[in-house]
C-alpha atoms as a PDB file:
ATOM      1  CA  UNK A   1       0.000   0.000   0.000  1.00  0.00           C
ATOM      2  CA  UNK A   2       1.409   3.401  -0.607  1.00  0.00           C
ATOM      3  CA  UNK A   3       1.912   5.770   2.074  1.00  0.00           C
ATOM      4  CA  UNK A   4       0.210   9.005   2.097  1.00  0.00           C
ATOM      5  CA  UNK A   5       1.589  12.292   0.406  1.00  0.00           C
ATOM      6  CA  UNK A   6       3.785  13.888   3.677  1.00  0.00           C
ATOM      7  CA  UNK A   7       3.604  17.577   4.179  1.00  0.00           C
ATOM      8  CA  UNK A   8       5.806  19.795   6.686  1.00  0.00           C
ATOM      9  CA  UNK A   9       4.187  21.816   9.454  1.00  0.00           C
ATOM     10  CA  UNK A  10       6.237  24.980  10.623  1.00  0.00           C
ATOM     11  CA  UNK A  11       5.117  26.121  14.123  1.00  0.00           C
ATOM     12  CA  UNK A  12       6.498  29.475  15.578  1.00  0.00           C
ATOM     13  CA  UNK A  13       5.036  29.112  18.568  1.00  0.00           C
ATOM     14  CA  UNK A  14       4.191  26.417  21.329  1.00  0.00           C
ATOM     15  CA  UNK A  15       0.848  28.316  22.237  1.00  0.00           C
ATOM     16  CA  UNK A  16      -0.310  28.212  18.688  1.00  0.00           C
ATOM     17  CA  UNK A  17      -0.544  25.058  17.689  1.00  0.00           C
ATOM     18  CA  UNK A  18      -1.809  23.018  14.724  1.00  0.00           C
ATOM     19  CA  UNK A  19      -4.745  21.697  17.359  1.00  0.00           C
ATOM     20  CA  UNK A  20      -8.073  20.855  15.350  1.00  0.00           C
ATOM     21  CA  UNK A  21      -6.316  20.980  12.061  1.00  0.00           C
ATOM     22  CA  UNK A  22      -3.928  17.911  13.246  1.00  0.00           C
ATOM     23  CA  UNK A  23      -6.679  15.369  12.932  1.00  0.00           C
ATOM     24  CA  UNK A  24      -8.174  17.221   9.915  1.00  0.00           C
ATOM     25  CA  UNK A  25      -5.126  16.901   7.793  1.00  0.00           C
ATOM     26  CA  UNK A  26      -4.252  13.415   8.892  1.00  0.00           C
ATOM     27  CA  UNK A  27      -7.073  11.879   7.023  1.00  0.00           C
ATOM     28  CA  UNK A  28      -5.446  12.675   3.894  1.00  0.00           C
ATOM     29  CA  UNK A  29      -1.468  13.523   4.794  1.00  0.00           C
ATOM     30  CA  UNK A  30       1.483  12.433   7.048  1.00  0.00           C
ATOM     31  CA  UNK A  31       2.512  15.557   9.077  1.00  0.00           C
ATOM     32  CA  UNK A  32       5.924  16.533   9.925  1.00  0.00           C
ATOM     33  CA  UNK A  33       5.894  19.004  12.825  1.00  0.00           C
ATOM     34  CA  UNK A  34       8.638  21.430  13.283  1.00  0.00           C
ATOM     35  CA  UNK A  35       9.064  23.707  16.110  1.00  0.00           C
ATOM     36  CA  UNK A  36      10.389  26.844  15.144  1.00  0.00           C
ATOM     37  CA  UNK A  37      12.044  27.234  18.720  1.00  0.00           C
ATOM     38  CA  UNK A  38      14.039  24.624  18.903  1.00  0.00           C
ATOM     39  CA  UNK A  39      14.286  23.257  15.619  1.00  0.00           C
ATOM     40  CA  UNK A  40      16.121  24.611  12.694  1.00  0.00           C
ATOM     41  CA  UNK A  41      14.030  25.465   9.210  1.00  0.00           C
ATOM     42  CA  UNK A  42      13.992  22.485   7.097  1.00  0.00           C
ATOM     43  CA  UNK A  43      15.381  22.217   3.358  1.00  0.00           C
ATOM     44  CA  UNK A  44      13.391  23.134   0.411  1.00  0.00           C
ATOM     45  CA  UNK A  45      14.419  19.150  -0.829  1.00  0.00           C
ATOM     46  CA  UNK A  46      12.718  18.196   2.766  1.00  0.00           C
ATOM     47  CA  UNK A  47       9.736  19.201   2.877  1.00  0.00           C
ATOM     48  CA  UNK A  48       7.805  16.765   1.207  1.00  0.00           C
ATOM     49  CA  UNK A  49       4.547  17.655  -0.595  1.00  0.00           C
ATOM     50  CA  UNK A  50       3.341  20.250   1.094  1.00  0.00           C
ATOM     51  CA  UNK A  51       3.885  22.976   4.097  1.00  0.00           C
ATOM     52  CA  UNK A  52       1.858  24.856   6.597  1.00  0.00           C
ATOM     53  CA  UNK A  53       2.900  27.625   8.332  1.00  0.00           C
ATOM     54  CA  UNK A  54       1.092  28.591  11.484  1.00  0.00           C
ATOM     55  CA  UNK A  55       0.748  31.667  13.572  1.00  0.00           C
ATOM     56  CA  UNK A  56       2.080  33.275  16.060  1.00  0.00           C
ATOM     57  CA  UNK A  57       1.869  36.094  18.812  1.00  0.00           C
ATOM     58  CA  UNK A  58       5.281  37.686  17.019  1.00  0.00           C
ATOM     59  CA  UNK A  59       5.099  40.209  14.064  1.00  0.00           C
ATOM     60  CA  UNK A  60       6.831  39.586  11.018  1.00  0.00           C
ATOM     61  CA  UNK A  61       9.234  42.435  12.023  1.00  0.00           C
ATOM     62  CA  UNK A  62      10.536  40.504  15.731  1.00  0.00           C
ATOM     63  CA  UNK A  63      14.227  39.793  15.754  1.00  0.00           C
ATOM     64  CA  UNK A  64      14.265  35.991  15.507  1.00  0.00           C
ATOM     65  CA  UNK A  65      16.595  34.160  13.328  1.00  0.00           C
ATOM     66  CA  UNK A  66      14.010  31.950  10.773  1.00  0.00           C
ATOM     67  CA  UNK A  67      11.535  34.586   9.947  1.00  0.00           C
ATOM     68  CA  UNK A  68      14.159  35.254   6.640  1.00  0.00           C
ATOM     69  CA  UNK A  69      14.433  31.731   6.178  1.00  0.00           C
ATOM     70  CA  UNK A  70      10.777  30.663   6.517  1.00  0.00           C
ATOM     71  CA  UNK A  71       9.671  33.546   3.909  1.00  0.00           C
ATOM     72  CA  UNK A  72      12.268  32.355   1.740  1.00  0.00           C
ATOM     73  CA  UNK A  73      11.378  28.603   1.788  1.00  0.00           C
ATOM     74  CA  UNK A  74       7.976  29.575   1.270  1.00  0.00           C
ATOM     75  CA  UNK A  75       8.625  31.246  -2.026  1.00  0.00           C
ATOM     76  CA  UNK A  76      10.855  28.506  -3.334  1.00  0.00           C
ATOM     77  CA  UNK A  77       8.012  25.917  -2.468  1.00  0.00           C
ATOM     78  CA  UNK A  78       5.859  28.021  -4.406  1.00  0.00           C
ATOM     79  CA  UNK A  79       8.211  28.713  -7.077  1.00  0.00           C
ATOM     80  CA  UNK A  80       7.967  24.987  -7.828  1.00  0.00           C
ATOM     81  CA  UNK A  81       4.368  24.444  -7.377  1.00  0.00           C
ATOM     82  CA  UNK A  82       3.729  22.859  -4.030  1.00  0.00           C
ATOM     83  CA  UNK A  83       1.045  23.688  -1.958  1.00  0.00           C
ATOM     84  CA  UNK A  84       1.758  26.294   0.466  1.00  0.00           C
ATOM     85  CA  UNK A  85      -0.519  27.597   3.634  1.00  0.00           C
ATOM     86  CA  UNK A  86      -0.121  30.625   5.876  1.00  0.00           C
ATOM     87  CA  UNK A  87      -2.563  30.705   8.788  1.00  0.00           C
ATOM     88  CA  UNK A  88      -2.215  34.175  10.302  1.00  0.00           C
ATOM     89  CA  UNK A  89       1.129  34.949  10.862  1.00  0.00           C
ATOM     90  CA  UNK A  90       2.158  32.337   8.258  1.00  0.00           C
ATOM     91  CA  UNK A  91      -0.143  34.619   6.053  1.00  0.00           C
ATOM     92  CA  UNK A  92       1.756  37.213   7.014  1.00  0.00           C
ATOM     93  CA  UNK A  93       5.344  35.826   5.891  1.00  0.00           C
ATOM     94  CA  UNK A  94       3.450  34.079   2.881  1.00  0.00           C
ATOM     95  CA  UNK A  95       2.614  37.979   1.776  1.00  0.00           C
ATOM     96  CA  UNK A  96       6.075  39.474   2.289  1.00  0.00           C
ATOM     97  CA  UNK A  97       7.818  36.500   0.688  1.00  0.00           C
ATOM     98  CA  UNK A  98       5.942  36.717  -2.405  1.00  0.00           C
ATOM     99  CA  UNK A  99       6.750  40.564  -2.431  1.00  0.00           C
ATOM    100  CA  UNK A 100       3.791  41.861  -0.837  1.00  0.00           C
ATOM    101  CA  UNK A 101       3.829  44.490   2.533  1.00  0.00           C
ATOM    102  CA  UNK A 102       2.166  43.477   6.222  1.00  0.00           C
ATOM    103  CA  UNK A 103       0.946  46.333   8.531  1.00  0.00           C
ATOM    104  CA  UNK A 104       2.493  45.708  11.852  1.00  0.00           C
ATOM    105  CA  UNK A 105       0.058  46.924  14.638  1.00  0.00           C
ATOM    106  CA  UNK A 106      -2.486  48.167  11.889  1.00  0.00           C
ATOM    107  CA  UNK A 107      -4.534  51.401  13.608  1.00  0.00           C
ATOM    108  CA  UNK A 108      -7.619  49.788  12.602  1.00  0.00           C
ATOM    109  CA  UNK A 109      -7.384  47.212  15.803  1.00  0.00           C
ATOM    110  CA  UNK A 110      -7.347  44.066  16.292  1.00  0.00           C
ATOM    111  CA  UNK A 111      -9.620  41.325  15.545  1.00  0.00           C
ATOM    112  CA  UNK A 112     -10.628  38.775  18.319  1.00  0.00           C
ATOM    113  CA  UNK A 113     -13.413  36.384  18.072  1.00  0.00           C
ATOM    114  CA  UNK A 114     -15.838  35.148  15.292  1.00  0.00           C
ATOM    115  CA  UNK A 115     -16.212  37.234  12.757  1.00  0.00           C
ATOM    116  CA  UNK A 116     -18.037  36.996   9.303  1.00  0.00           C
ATOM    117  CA  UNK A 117     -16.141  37.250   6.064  1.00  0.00           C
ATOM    118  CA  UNK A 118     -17.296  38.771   2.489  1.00  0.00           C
ATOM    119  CA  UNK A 119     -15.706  36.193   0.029  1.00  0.00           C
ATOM    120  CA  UNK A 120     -15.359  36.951  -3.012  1.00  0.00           C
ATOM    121  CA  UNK A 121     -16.292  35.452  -6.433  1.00  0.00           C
ATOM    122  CA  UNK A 122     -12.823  33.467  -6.756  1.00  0.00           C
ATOM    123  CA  UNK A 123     -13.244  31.635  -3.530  1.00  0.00           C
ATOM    124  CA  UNK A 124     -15.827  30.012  -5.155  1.00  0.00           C
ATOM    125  CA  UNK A 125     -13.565  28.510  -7.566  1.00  0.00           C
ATOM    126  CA  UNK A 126     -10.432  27.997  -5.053  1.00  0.00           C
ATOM    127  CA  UNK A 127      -9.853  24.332  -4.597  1.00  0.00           C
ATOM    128  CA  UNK A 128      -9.035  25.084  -0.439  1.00  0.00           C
ATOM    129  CA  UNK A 129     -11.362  27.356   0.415  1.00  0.00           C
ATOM    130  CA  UNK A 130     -14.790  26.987  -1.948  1.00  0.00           C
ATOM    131  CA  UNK A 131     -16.674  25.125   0.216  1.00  0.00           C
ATOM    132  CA  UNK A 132     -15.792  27.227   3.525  1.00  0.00           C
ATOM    133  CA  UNK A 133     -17.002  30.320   1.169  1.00  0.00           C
ATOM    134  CA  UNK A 134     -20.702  27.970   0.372  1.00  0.00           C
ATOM    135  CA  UNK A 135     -20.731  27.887   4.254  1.00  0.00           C
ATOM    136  CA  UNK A 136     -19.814  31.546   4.747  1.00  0.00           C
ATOM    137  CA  UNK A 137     -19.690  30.382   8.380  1.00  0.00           C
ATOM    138  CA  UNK A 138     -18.172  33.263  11.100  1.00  0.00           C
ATOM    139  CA  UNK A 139     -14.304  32.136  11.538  1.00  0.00           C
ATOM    140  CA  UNK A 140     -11.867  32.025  14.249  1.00  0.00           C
ATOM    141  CA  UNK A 141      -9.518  35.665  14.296  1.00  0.00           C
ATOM    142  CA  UNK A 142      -7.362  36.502  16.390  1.00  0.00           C
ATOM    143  CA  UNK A 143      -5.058  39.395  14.814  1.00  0.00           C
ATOM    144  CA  UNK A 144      -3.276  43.016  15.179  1.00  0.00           C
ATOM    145  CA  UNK A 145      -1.184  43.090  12.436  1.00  0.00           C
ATOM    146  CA  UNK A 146      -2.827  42.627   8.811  1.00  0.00           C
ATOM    147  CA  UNK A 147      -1.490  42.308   4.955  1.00  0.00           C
ATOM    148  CA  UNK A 148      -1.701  45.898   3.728  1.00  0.00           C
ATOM    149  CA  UNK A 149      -0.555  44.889   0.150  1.00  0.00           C
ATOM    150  CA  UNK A 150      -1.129  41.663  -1.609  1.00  0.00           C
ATOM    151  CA  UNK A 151       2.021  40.398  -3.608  1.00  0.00           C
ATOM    152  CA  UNK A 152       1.989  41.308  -7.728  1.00  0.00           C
ATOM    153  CA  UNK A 153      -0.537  38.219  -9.449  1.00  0.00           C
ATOM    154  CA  UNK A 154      -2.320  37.571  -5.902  1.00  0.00           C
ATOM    155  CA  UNK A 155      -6.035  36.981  -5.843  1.00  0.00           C
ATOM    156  CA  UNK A 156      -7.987  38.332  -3.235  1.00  0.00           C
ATOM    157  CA  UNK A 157     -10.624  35.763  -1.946  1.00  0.00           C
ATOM    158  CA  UNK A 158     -11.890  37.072   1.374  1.00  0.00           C
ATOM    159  CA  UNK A 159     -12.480  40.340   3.144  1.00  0.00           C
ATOM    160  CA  UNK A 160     -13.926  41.574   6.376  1.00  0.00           C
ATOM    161  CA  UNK A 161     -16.098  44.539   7.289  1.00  0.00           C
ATOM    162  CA  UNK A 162     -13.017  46.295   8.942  1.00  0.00           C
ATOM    163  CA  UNK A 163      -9.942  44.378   7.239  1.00  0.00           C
ATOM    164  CA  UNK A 164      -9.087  43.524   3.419  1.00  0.00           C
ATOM    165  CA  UNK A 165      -6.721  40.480   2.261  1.00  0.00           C
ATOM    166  CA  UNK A 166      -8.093  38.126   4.541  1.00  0.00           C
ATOM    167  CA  UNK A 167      -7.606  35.373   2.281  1.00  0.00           C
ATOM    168  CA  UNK A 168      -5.336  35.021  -1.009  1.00  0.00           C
ATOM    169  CA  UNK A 169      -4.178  32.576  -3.227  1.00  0.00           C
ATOM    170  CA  UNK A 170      -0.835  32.716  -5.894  1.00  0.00           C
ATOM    171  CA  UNK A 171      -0.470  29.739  -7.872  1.00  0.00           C
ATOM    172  CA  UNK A 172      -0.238  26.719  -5.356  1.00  0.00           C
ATOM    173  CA  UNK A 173      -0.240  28.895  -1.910  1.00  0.00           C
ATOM    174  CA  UNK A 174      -2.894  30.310  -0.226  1.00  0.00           C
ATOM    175  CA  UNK A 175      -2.716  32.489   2.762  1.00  0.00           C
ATOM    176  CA  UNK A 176      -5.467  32.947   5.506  1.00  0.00           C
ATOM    177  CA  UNK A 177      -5.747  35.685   8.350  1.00  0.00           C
ATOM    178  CA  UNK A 178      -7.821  33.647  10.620  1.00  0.00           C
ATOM    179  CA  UNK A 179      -7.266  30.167  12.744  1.00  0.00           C
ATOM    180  CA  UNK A 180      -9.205  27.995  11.021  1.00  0.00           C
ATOM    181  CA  UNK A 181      -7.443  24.862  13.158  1.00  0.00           C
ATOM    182  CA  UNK A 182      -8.224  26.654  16.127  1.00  0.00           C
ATOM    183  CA  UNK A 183     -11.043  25.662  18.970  1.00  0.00           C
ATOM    184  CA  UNK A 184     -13.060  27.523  20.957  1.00  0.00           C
ATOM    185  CA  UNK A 185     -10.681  26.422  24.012  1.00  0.00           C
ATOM    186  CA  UNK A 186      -7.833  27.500  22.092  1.00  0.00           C
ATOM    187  CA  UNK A 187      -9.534  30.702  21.263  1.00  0.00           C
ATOM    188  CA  UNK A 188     -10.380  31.436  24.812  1.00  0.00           C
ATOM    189  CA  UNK A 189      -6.883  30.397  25.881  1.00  0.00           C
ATOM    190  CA  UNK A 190      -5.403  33.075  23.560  1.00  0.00           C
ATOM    191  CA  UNK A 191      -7.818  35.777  24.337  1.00  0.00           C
ATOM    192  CA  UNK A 192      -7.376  35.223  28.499  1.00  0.00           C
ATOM    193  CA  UNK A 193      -3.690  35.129  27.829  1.00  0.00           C
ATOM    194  CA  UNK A 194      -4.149  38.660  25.646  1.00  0.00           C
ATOM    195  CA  UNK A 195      -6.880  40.110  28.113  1.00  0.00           C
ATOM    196  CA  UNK A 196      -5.121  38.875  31.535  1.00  0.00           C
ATOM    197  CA  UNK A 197      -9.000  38.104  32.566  1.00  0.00           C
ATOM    198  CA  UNK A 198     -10.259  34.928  33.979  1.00  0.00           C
ATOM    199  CA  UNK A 199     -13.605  35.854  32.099  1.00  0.00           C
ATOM    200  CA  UNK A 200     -14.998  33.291  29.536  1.00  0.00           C
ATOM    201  CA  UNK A 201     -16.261  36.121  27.272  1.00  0.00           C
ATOM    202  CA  UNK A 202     -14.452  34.518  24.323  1.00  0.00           C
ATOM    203  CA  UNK A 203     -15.432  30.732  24.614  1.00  0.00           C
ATOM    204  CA  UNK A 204     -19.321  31.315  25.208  1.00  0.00           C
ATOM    205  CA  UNK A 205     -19.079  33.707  21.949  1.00  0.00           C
ATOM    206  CA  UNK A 206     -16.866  30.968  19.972  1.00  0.00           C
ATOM    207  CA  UNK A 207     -19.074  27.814  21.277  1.00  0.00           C
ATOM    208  CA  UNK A 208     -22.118  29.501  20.210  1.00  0.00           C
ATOM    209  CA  UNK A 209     -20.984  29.348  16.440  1.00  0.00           C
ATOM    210  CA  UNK A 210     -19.078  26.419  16.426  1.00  0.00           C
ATOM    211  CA  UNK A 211     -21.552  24.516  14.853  1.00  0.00           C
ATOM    212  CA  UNK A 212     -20.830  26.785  12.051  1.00  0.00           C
ATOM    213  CA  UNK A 213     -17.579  27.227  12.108  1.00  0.00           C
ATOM    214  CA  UNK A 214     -16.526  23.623  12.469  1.00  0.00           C
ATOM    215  CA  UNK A 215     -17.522  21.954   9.554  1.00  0.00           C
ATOM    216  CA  UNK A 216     -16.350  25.248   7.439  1.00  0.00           C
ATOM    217  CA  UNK A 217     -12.640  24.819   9.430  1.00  0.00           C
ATOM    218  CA  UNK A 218     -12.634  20.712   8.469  1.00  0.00           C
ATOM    219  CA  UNK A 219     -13.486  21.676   5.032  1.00  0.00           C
ATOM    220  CA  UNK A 220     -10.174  23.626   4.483  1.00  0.00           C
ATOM    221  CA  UNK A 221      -7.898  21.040   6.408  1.00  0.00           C
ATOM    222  CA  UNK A 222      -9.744  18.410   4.092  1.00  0.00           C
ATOM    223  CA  UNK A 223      -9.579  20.815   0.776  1.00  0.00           C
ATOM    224  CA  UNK A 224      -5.714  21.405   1.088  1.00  0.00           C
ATOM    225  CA  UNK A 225      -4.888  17.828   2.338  1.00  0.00           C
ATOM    226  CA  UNK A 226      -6.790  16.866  -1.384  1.00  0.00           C
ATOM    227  CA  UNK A 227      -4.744  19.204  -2.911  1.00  0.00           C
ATOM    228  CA  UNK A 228      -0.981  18.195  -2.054  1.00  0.00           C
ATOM    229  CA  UNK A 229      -2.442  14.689  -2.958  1.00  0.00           C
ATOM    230  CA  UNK A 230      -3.658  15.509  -6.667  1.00  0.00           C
ATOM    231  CA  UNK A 231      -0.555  17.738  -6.817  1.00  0.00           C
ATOM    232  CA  UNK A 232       2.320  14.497  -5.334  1.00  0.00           C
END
């Protein structure tokens, strides 16, 4: 029997981790996880089929030695047509590394909780994200900084009320602003964390919708798990 397409998970951050989408993705993919704390940035040649990048609490201006080499690797495993995803900060880097610009601490505030997206008429057709745009379920966001500029030949698929670029696709990678992998625990975990409150303000709003925003999330983990296995 042959083993599963394999695809490389890049995680800047232990608080942020891959969480619902782990599960998701494993139905179609083998998963390599990296942690970008202790755990140098892989080879282009070592990747495998595919890579995720997740998020993370740092901008994509912080001091750290891989946010260079993660943008880079993500343009060179686009350059050669492998799936790519940014969640969030990885959406971020995706951006930059493609040659578009990323607002750090953008004055319009932050985004925290579900919030409802206007998709646009290519998410219908985008092989990751069409069904979440039939669902146009609220998503997980969790966000100050925000992609001011897409990069040259990006489509934009998703906007909010308050925020543009929330979702766009080059070729084979696809960035997203919001957490689709992430629970309403997880959500409440970040937001107590942000907030300093013992206050459960954020899971009662995110359990509320998560019969929404659950089978909208699994359809993106499922729709780019399909993808790096029609593309290995």
């Amino acid at each position: 029997m042959a083993k599963k397409p394999r695809i490389t998970v890049l995680q800047p951050e232990a608080d942020v981790p891959l969480e619902r989408f782990d599960t998701w993705l494993r139905e179609g993919v083998r998963i390599t996880l990296i942690d970008l704390a202790t755990k140098d940035v892989p080879n282009l040649e070592t990747i495998g089929d595919g890579l995720v990048v997740l998020g993370g609490r740092m901008s994509v201006e912080a001091d750290l030695r891989w946010i260079g080499q993660v943008e880079d690797l993500m343009a060179d495993a686009q350059a050669i047509d492998l799936p790519v995803l940014g969640i969030c900060l990885g959406h971020q880097l995706l951006a930059r590394a493609l040659g578009g610009t990323v607002l750090v601490g953008d004055p319009r505030g932050a985004e925290e909780g579900p919030v409802v997206l206007e998709w646009l008429p290519a998410s219908r057709e985008d092989p990751v994200l069409a069904e979440a745009a039939r669902l146009a379920a609220p998503v997980p966001m969790s966000h100050h900084d925000t992609v001011d500029q897409l990069p040259a030949g990006a489509v934009e698929l998703a906007r909010s009320a308050t925020h543009p670029n929330q979702a766009f696709r080059l070729g084979s990678a696809l960035g997203v602003q919001f957490h689709p992998e992430a629970s309403p625990e997880l959500m409440q975990y970040w937001w107590a964390q942000e907030h300093r409150s013992r206050a459960t303000t954020m899971l009662d709003r995110m359990r509320a919708v998560d019969h929404a925003v659950e089978p909208a999330a699994r359809s993106i983990a499922l729709g780019f798990a399909q993808q790096v296995v029609e593309n290995a």
